[in-house]
C-alpha atoms as a PDB file:
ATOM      1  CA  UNK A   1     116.033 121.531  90.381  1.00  0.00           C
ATOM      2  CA  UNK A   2     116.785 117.715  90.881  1.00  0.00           C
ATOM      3  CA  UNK A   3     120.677 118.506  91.195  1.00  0.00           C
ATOM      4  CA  UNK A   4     119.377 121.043  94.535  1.00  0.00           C
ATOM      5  CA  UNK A   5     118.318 117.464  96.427  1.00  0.00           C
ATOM      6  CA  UNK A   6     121.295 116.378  98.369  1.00  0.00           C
ATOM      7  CA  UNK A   7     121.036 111.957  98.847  1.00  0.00           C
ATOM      8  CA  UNK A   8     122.309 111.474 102.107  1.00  0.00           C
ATOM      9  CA  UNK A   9     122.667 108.213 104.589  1.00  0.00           C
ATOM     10  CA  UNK A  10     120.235 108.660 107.366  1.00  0.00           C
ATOM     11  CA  UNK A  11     121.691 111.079 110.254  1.00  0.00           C
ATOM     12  CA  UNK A  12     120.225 112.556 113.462  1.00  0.00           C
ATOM     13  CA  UNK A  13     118.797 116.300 113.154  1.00  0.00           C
ATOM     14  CA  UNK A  14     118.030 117.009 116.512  1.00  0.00           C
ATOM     15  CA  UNK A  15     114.562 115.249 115.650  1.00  0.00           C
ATOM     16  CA  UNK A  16     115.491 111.781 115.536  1.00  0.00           C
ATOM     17  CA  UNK A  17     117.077 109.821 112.887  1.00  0.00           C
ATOM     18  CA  UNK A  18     114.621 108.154 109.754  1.00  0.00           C
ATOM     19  CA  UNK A  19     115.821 104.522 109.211  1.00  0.00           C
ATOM     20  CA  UNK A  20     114.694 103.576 112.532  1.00  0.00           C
ATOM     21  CA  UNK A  21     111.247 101.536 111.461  1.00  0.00           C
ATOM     22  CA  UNK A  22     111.980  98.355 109.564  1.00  0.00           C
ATOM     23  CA  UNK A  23     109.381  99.219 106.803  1.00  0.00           C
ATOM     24  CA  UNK A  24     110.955 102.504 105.854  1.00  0.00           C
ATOM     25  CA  UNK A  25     113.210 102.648 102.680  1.00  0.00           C
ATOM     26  CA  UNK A  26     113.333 106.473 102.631  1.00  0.00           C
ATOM     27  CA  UNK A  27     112.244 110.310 103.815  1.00  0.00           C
ATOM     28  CA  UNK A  28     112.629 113.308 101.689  1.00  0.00           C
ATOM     29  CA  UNK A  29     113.209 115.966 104.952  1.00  0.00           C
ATOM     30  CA  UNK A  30     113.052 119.745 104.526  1.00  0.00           C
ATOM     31  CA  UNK A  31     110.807 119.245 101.431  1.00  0.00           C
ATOM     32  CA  UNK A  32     109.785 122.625 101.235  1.00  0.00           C
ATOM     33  CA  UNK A  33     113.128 124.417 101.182  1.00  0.00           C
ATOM     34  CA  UNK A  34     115.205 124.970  98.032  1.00  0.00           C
ATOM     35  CA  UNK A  35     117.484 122.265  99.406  1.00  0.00           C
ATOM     36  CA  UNK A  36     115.488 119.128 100.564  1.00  0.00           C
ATOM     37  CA  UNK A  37     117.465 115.938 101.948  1.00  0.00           C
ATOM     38  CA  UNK A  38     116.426 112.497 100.765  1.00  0.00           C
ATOM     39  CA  UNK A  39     117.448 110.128 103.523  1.00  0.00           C
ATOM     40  CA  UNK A  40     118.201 106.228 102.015  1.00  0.00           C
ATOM     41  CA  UNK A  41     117.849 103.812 104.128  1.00  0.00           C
ATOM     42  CA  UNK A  42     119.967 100.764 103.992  1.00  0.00           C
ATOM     43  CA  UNK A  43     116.279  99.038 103.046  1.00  0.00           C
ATOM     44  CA  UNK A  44     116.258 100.697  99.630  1.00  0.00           C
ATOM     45  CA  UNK A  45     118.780  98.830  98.468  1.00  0.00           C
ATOM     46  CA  UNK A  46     116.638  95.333  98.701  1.00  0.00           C
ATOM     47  CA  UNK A  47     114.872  96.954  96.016  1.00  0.00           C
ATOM     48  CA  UNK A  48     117.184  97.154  92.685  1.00  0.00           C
ATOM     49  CA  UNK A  49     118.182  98.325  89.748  1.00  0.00           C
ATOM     50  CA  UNK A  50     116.334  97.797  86.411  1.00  0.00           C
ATOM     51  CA  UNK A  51     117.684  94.915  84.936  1.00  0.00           C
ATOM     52  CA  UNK A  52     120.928  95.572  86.930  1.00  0.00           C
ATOM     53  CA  UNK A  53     122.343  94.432  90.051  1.00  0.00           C
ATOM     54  CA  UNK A  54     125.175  96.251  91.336  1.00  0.00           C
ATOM     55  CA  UNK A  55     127.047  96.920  94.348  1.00  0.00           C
ATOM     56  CA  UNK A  56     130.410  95.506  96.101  1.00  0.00           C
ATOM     57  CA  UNK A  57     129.482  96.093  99.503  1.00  0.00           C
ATOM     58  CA  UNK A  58     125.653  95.918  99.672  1.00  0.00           C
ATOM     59  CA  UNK A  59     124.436  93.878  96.343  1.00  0.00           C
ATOM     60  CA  UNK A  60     121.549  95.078  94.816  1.00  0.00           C
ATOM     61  CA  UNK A  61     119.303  93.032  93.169  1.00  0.00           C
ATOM     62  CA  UNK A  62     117.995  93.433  89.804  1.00  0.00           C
ATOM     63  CA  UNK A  63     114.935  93.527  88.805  1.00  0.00           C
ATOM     64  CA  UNK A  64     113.566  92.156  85.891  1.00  0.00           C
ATOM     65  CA  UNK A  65     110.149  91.147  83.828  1.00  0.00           C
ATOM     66  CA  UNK A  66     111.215  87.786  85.158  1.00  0.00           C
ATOM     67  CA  UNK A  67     111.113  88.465  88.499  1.00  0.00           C
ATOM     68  CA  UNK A  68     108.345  90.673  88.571  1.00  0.00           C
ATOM     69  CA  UNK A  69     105.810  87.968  88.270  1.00  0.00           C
ATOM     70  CA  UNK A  70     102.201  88.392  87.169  1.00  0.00           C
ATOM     71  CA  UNK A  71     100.867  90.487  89.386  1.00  0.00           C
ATOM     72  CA  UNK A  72     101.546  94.026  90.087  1.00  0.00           C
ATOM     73  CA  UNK A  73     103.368  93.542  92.993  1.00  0.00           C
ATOM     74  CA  UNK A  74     106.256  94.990  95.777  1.00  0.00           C
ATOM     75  CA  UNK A  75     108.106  92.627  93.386  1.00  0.00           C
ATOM     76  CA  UNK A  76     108.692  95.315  90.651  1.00  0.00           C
ATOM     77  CA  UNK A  77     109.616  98.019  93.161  1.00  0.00           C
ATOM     78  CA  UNK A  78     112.832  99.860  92.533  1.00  0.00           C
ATOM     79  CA  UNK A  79     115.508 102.227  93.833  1.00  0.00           C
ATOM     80  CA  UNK A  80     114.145 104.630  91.206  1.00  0.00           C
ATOM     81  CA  UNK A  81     110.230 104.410  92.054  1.00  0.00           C
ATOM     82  CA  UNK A  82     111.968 105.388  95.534  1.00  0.00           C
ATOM     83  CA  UNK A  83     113.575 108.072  94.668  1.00  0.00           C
ATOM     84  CA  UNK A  84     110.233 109.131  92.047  1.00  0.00           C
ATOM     85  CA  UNK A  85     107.630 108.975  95.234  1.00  0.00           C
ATOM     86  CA  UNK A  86     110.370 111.353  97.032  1.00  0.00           C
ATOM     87  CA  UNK A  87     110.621 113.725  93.887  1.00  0.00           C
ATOM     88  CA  UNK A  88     106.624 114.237  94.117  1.00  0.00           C
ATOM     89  CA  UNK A  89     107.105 115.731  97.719  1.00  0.00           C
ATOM     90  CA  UNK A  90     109.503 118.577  96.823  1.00  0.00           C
ATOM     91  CA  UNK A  91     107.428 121.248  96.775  1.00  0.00           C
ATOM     92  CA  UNK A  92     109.547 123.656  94.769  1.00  0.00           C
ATOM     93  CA  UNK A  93     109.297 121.362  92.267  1.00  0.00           C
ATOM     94  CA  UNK A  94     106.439 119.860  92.097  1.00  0.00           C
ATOM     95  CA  UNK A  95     103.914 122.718  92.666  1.00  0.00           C
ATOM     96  CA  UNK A  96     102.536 124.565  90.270  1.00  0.00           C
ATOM     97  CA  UNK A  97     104.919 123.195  87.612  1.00  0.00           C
ATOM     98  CA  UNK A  98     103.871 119.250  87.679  1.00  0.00           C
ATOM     99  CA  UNK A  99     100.656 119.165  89.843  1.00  0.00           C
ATOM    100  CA  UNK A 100      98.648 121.626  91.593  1.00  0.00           C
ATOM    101  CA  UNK A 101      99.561 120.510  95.227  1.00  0.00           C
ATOM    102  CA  UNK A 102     102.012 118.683  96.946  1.00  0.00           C
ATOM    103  CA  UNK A 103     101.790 115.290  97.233  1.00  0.00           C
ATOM    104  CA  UNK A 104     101.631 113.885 100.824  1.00  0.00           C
ATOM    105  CA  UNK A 105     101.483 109.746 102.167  1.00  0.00           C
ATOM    106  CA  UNK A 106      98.318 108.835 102.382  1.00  0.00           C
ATOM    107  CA  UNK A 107      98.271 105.250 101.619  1.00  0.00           C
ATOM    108  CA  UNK A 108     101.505 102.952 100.221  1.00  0.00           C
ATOM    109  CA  UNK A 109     102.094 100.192  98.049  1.00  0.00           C
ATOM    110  CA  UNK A 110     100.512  98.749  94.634  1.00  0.00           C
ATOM    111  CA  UNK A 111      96.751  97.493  96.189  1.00  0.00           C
ATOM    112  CA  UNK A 112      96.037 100.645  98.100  1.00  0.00           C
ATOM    113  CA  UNK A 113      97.368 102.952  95.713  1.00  0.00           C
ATOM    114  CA  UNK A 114      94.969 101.497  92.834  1.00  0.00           C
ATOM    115  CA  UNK A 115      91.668 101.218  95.316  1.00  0.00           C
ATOM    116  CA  UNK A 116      92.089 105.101  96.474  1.00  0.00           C
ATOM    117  CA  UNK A 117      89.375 107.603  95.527  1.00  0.00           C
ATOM    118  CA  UNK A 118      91.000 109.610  92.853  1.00  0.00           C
ATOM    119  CA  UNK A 119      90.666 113.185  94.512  1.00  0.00           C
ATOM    120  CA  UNK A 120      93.115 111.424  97.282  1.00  0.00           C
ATOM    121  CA  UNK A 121      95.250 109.572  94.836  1.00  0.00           C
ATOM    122  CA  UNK A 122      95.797 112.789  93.184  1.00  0.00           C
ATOM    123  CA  UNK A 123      97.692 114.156  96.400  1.00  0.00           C
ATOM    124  CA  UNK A 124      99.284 110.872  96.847  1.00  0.00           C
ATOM    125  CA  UNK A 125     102.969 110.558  96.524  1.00  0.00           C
ATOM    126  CA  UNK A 126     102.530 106.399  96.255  1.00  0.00           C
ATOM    127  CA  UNK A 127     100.341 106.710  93.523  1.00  0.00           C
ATOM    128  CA  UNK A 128     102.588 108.256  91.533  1.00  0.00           C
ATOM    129  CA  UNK A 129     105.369 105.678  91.826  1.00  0.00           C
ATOM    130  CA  UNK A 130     102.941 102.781  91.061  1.00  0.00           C
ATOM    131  CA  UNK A 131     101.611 104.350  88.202  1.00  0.00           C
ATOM    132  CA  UNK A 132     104.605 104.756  86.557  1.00  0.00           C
ATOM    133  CA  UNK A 133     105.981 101.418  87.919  1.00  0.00           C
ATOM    134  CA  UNK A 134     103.018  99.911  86.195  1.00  0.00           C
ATOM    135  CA  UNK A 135     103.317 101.650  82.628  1.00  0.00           C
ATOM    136  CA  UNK A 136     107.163 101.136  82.873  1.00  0.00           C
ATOM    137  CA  UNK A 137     106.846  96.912  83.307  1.00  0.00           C
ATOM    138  CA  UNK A 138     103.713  96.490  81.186  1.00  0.00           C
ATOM    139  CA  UNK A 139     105.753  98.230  78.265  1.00  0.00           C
ATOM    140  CA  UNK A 140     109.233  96.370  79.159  1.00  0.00           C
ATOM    141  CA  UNK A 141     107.918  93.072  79.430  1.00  0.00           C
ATOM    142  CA  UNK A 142     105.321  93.409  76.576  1.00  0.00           C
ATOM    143  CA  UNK A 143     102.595  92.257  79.091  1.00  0.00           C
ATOM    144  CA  UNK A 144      99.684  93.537  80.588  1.00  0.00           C
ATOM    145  CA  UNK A 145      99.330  93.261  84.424  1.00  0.00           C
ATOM    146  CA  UNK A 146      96.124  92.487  86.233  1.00  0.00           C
ATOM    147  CA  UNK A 147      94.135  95.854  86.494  1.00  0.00           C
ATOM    148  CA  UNK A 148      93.174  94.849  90.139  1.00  0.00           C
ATOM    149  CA  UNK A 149      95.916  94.045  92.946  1.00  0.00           C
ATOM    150  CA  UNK A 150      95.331  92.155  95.527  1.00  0.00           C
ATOM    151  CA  UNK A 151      95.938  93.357  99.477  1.00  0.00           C
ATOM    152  CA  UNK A 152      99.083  91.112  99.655  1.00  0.00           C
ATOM    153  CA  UNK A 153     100.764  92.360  96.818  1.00  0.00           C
ATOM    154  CA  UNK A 154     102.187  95.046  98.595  1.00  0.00           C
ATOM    155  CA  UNK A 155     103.192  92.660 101.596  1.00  0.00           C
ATOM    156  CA  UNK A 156     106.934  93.200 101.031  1.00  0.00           C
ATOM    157  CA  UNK A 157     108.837  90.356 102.713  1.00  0.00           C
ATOM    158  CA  UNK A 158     111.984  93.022 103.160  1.00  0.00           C
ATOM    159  CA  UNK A 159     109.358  95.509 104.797  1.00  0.00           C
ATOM    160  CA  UNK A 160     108.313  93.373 107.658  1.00  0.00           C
ATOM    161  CA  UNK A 161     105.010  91.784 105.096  1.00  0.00           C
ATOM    162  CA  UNK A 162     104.267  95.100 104.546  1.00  0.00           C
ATOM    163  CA  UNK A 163     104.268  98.308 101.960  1.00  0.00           C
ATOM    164  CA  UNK A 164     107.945  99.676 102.074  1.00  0.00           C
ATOM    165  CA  UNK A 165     107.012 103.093 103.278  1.00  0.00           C
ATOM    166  CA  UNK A 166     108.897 106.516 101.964  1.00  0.00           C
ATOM    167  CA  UNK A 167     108.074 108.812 104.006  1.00  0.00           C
ATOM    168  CA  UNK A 168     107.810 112.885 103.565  1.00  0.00           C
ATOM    169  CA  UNK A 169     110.153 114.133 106.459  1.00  0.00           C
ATOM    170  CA  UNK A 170     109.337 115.639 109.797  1.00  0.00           C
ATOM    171  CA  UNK A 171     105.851 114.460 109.893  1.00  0.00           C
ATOM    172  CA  UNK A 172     105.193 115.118 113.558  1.00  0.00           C
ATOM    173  CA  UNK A 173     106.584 118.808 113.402  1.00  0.00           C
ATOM    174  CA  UNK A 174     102.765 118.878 110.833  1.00  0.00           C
ATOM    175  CA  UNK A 175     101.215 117.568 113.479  1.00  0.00           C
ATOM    176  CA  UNK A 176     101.029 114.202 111.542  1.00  0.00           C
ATOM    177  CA  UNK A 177     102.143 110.735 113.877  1.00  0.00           C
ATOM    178  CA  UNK A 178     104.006 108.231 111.853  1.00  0.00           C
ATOM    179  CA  UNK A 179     102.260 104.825 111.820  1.00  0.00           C
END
């Protein structure tokens, strides 16, 4: 079902286009059909590879236990915790197969995601990527990261000092407002 999601540069669907707010790295937009769209933004690409830079024309950064730091942090963010958050909001998917709703964007980044209650961290799509971000460094680096962030570790200096956001498209046709 991962080969039905189409990765696309952002475009204008009548609605708008996505990589308009300079904390946004991505939107996964028509979520619920059996063809969703996940919209990169040129942001995503501050946040690299594993272990890997790449790229002739915009360089990607790798990142690495090294530049992680100590903390769990926007530091270890990468283009594949991206694109995992987006998986979590395909509904086909995700629901029943993986969890038993879809996930939506309640809160973002590594301090907010690890302070939610965890009925709401259940649903949210954040959650997910930091989870796995977390297991994924700790075993990598052979460390063990502090079980507690702090509020400014998700103050991402290439999200304006704040949690790169990814959001689940068309959020005001749900009668959500983006923030």
């Amino acid at each position: 079902m991962l080969g039905t999601i189409s990765i696309v540069k952002d475009y204008d669907d009548g609605q708008g286009k996505a990589c308009t707010e300079d904390y946004l790295t991505s939107e996964l937009r028509d979520w619920w059909t059996d063809n969703p769209k996940m919209i990169m933004c040129d942001r995503v690409f501050t946040h690299g590879g594993i272990n890997k830079s790449y790229g002739s024309i915009i360089k990607v950064p790798a990142v690495t236990c090294k530049s992680n730091g100590k903390e769990m942090s926007w530091r270890m963010e990468t283009m594949g915790a991206t694109i995992l958050h987006e998986y979590t909001h395909f509904q086909k998917l995700m629901v029943p197969r993986a969890l038993r709703q879809e996930t939506d964007d309640i809160e973002y980044g590594p301090y907010k995601a690890q302070h939610m209650d965890k009925k709401e961290a259940l649903k949210n799509a954040d959650s997910y990527n930091w989870f796995a971000s977390e297991n994924y460094w700790t075993i990598t680096c052979n460390t063990r990261y502090h079980s507690a962030s702090r509020p400014k570790d998700g103050e991402d200096p290439n999200c304006s000092n704040r949690a790169c956001e990814a959001w689940k498209g068309l959020r005001f046709r749900l009668g959500h407002a983006r923030s």
